[in-house]
C-alpha atoms as a PDB file:
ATOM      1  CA  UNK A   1      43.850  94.032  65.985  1.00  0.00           C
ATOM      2  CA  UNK A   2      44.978  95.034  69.536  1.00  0.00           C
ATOM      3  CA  UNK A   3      48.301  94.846  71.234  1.00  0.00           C
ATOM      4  CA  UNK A   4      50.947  92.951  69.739  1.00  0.00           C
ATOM      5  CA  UNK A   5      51.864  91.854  73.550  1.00  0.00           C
ATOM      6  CA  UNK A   6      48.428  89.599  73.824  1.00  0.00           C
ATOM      7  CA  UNK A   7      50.182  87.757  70.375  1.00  0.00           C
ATOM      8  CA  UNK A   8      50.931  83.600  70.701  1.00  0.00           C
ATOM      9  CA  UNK A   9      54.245  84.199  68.716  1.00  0.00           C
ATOM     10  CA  UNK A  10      55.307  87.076  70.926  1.00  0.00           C
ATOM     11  CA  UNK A  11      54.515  85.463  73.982  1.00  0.00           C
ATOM     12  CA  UNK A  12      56.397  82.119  73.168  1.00  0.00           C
ATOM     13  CA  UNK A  13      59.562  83.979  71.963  1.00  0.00           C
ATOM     14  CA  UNK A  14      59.641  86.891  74.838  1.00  0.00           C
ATOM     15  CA  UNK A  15      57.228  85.502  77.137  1.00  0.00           C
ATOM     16  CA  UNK A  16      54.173  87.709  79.224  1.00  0.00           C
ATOM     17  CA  UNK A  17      56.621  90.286  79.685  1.00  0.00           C
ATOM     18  CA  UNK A  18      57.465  89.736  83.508  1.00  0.00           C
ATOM     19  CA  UNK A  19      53.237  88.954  84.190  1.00  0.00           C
ATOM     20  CA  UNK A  20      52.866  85.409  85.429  1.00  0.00           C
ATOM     21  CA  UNK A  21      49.575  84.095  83.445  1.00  0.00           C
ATOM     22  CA  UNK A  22      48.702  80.478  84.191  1.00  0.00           C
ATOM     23  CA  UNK A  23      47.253  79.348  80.719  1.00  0.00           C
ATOM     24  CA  UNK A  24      46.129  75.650  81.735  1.00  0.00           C
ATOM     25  CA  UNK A  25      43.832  74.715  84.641  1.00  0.00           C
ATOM     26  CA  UNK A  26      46.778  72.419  86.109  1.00  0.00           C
ATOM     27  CA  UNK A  27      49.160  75.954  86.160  1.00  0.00           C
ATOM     28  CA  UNK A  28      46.107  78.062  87.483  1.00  0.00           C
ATOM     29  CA  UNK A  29      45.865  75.261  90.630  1.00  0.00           C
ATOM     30  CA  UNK A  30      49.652  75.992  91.081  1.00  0.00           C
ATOM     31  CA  UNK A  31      50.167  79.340  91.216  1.00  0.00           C
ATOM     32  CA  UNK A  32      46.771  79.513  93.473  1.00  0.00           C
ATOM     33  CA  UNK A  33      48.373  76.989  95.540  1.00  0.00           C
ATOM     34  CA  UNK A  34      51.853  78.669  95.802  1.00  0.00           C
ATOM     35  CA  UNK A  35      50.495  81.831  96.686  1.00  0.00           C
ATOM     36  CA  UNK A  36      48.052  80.425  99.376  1.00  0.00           C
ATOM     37  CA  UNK A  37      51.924  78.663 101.165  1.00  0.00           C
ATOM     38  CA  UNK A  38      50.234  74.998 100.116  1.00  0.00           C
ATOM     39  CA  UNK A  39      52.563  74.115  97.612  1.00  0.00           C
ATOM     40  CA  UNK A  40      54.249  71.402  99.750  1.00  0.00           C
ATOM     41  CA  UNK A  41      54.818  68.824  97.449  1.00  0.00           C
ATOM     42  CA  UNK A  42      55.757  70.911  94.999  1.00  0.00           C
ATOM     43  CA  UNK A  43      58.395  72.496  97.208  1.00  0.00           C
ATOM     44  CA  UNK A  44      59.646  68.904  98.374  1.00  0.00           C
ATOM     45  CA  UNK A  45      59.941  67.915  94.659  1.00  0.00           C
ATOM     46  CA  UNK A  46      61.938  70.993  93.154  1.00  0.00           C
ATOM     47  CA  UNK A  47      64.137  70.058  96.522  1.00  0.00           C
ATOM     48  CA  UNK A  48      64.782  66.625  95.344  1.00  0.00           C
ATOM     49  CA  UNK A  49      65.356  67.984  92.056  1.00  0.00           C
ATOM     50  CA  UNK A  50      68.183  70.314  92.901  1.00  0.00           C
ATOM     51  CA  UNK A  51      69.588  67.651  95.205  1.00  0.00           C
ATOM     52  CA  UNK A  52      69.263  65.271  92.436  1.00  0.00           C
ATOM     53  CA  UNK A  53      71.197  67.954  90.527  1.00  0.00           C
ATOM     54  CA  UNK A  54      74.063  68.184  92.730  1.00  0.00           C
ATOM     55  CA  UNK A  55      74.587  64.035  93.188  1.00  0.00           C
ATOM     56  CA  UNK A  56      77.478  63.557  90.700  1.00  0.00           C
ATOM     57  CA  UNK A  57      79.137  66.149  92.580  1.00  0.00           C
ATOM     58  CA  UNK A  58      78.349  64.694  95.688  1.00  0.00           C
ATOM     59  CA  UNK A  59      79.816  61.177  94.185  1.00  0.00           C
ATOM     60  CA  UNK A  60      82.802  62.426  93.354  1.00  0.00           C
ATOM     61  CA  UNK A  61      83.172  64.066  96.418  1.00  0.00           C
ATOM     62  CA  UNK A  62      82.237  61.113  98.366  1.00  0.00           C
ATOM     63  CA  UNK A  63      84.808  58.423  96.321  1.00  0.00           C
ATOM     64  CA  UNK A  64      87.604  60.708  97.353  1.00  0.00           C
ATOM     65  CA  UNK A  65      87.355  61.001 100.553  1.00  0.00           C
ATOM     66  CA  UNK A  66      86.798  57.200 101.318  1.00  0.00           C
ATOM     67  CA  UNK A  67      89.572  56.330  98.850  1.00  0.00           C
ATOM     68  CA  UNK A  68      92.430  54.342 100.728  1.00  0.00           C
ATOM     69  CA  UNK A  69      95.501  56.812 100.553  1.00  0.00           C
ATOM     70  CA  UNK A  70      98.694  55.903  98.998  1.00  0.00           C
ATOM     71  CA  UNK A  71     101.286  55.272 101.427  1.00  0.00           C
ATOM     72  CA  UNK A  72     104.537  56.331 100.351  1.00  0.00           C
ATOM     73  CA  UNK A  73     107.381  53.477 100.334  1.00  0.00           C
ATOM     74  CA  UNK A  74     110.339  55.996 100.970  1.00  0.00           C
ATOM     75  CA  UNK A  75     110.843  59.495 102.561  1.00  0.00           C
ATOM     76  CA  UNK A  76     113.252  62.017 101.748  1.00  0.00           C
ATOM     77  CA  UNK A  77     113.764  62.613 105.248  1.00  0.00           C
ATOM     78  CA  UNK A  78     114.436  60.850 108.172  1.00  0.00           C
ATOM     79  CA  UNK A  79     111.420  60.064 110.422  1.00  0.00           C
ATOM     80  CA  UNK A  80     110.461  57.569 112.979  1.00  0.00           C
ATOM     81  CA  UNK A  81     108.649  55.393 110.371  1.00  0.00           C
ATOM     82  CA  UNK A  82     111.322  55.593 107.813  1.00  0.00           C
ATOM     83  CA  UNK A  83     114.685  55.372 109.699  1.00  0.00           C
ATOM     84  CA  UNK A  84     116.605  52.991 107.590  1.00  0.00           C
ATOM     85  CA  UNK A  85     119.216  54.953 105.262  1.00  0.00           C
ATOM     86  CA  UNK A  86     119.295  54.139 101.783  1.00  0.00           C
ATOM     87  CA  UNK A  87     121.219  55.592  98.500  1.00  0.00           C
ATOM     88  CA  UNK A  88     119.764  55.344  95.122  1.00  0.00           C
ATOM     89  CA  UNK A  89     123.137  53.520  93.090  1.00  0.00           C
ATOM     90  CA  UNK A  90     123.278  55.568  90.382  1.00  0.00           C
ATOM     91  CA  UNK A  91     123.340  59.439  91.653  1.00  0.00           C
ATOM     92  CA  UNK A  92     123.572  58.539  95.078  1.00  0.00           C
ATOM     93  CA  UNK A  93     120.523  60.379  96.466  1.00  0.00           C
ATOM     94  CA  UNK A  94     120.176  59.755 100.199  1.00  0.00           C
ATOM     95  CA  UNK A  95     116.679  58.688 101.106  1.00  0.00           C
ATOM     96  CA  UNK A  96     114.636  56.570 103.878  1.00  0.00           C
ATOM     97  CA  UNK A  97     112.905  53.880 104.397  1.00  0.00           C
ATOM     98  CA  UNK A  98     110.647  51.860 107.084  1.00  0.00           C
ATOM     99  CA  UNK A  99     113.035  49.493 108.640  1.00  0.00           C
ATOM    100  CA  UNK A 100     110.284  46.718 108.363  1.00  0.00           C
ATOM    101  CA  UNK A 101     111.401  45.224 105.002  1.00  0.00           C
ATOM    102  CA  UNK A 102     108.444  46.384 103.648  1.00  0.00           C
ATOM    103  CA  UNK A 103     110.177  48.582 100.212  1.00  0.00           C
ATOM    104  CA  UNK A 104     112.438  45.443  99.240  1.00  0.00           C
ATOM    105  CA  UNK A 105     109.415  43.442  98.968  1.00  0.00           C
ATOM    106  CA  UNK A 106     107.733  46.057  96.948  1.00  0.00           C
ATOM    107  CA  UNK A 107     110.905  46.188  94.809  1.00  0.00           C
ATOM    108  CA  UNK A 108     112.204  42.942  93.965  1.00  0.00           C
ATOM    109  CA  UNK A 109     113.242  43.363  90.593  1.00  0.00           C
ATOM    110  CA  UNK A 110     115.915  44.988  89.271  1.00  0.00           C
ATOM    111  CA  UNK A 111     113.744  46.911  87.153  1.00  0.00           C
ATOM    112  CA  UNK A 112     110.865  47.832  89.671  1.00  0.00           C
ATOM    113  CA  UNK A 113     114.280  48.993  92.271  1.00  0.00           C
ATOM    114  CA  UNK A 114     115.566  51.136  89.176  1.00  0.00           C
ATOM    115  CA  UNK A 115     112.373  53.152  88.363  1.00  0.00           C
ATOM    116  CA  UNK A 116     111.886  53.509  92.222  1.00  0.00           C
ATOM    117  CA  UNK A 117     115.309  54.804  92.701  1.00  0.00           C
ATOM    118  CA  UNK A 118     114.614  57.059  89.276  1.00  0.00           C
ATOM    119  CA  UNK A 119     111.313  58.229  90.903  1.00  0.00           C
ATOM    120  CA  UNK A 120     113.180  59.433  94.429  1.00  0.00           C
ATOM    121  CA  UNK A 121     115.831  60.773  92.248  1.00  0.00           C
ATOM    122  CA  UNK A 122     113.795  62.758  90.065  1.00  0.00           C
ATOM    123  CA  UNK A 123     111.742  63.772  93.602  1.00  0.00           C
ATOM    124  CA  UNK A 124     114.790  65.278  94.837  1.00  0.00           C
ATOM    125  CA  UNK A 125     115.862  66.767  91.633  1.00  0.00           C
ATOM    126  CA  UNK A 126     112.763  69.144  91.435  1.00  0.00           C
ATOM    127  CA  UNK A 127     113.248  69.765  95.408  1.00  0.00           C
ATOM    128  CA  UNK A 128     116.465  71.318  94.621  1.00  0.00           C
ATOM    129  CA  UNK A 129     114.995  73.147  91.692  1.00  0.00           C
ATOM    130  CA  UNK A 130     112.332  74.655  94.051  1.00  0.00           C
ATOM    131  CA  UNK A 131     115.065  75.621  96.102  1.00  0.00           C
ATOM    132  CA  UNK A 132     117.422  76.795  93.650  1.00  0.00           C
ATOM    133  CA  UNK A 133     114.456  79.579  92.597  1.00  0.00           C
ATOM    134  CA  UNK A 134     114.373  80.422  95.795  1.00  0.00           C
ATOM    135  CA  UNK A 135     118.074  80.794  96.800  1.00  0.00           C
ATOM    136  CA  UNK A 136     118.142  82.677  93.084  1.00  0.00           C
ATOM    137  CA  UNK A 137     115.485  85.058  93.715  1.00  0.00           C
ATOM    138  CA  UNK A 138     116.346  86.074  97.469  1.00  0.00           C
ATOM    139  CA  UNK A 139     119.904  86.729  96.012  1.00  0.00           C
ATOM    140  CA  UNK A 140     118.294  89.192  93.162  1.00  0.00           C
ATOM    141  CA  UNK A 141     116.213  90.972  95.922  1.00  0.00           C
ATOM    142  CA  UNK A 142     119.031  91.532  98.047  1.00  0.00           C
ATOM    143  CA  UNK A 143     121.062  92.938  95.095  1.00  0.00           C
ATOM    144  CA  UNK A 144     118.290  95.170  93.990  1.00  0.00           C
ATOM    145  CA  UNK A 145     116.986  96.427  96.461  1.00  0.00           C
ATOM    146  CA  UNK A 146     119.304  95.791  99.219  1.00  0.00           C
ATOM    147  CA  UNK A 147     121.605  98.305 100.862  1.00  0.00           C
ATOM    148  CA  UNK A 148     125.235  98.344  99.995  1.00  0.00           C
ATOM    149  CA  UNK A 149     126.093  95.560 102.705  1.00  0.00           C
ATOM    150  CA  UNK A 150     123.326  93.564 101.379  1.00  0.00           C
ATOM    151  CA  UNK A 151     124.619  94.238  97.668  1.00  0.00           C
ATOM    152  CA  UNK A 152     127.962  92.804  98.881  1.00  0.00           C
ATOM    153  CA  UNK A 153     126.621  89.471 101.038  1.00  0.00           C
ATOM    154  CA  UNK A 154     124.332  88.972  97.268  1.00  0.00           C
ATOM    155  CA  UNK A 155     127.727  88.837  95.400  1.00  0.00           C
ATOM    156  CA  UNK A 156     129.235  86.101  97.687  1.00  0.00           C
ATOM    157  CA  UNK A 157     126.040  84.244  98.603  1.00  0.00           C
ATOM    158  CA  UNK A 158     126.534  80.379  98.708  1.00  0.00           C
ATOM    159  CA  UNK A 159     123.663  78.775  96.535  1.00  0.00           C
ATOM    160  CA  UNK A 160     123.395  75.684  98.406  1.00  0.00           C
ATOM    161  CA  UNK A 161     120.599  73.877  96.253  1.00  0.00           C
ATOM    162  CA  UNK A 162     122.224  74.867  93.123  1.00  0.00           C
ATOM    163  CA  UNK A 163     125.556  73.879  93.610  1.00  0.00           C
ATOM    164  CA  UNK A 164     123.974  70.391  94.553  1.00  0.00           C
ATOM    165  CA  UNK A 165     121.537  70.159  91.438  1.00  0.00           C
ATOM    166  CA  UNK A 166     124.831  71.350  88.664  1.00  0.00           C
ATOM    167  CA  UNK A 167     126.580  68.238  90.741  1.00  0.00           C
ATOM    168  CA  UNK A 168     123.820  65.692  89.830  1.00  0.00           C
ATOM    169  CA  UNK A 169     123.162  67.073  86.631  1.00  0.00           C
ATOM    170  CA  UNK A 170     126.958  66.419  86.150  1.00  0.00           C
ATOM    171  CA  UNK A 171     126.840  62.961  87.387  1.00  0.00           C
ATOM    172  CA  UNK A 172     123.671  62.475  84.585  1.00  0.00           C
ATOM    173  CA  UNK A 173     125.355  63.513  82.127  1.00  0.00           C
ATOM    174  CA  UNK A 174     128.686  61.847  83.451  1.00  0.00           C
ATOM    175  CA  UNK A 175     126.467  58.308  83.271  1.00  0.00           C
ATOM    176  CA  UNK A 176     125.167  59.190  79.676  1.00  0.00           C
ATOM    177  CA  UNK A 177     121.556  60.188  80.673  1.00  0.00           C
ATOM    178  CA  UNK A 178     120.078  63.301  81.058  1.00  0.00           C
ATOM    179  CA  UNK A 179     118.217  64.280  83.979  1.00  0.00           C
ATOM    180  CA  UNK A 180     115.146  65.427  81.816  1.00  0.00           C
ATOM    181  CA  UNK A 181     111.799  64.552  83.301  1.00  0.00           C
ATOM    182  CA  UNK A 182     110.266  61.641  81.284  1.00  0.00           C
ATOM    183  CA  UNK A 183     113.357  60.630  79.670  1.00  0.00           C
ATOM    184  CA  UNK A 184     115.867  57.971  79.620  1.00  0.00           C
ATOM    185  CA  UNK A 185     115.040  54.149  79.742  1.00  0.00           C
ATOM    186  CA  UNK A 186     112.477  54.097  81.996  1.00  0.00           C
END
């Protein structure tokens, strides 16, 4: 008999249906509590709880932004820390460094120099590819959908960062190694 609602197996599955019923003493003292605004420690626990909740995320947070940052041994460009000219040897990739000494005694081996120099090569390899896209695409925009003058300055557009990245590939494949991210000897 009665309402299949007041059932234990209907209850534990679906619950009281949206009713709150405190079924121990301890819950009954709660909700009594909560409703009267005294549940203070119970407020200041389910605070620490969420906090306690968010801590790895907090960590992580934390570690980076009290990491030391990498400082960069070489620039692409010419600054007033790195004013001292340098050219990888094998594609002969202009770059910078501080004039303090401090990237020969970084890279006193032969090999540590050569996967330097491959790193700042590759580094301005997909600079120029960046740029290439872009020189590429403003030329297709201008032919599309461009007036006739435009149409005409597309046709005979100098593509700057192309025309240098077909040279180095050249010179890769020139030296017997492709210019392929990841590969070669390194």
């Amino acid at each position: 008999g009665g309402s299949p609602f007041g059932n234990a197996r209907y209850r534990s599955a679906y619950g009281n249906g949206g009713f709150a019923r405190p079924t121990h003493r301890g819950d009954r003292r709660r909700a009594e509590r909560s409703r009267a605004g005294g549940g203070g420690a119970d407020d200041a626990a389910e605070t620490f709880r969420n906090l306690f909740q968010l801590l790895p995320i907090l960590l992580v947070f934390l570690m980076y932004l009290l990491s030391p940052a990498q400082e960069s041994h070489f620039a692409m460009n010419r600054t007033h820390a790195y004013s001292k000219p340098r050219t990888t040897s094998r594609l002969e990739v202009p770059f910078y460094v501080k004039p303090t000494g401090e990237f020969e005694r970084k890279y006193r081996t032969r090999r540590e120099l050569e996967r330097a120099e491959h790193s700042i090569e590759m580094s301005h390899m997909n600079s120029l590819e960046t740029n290439c896209m872009l020189e590429r695409s403003q030329q297709q925009r201008m032919y599309k959908f461009g007036m006739k003058s435009d149409r005409e300055r597309a046709k005979t557009m100098e593509l700057k960062s192309c025309d240098k990245l077909r040279s180095l590939r050249a010179k890769l494949s020139s030296s017997g190694r492709d210019g392929d991210r990841g590969r070669g000897s390194f």
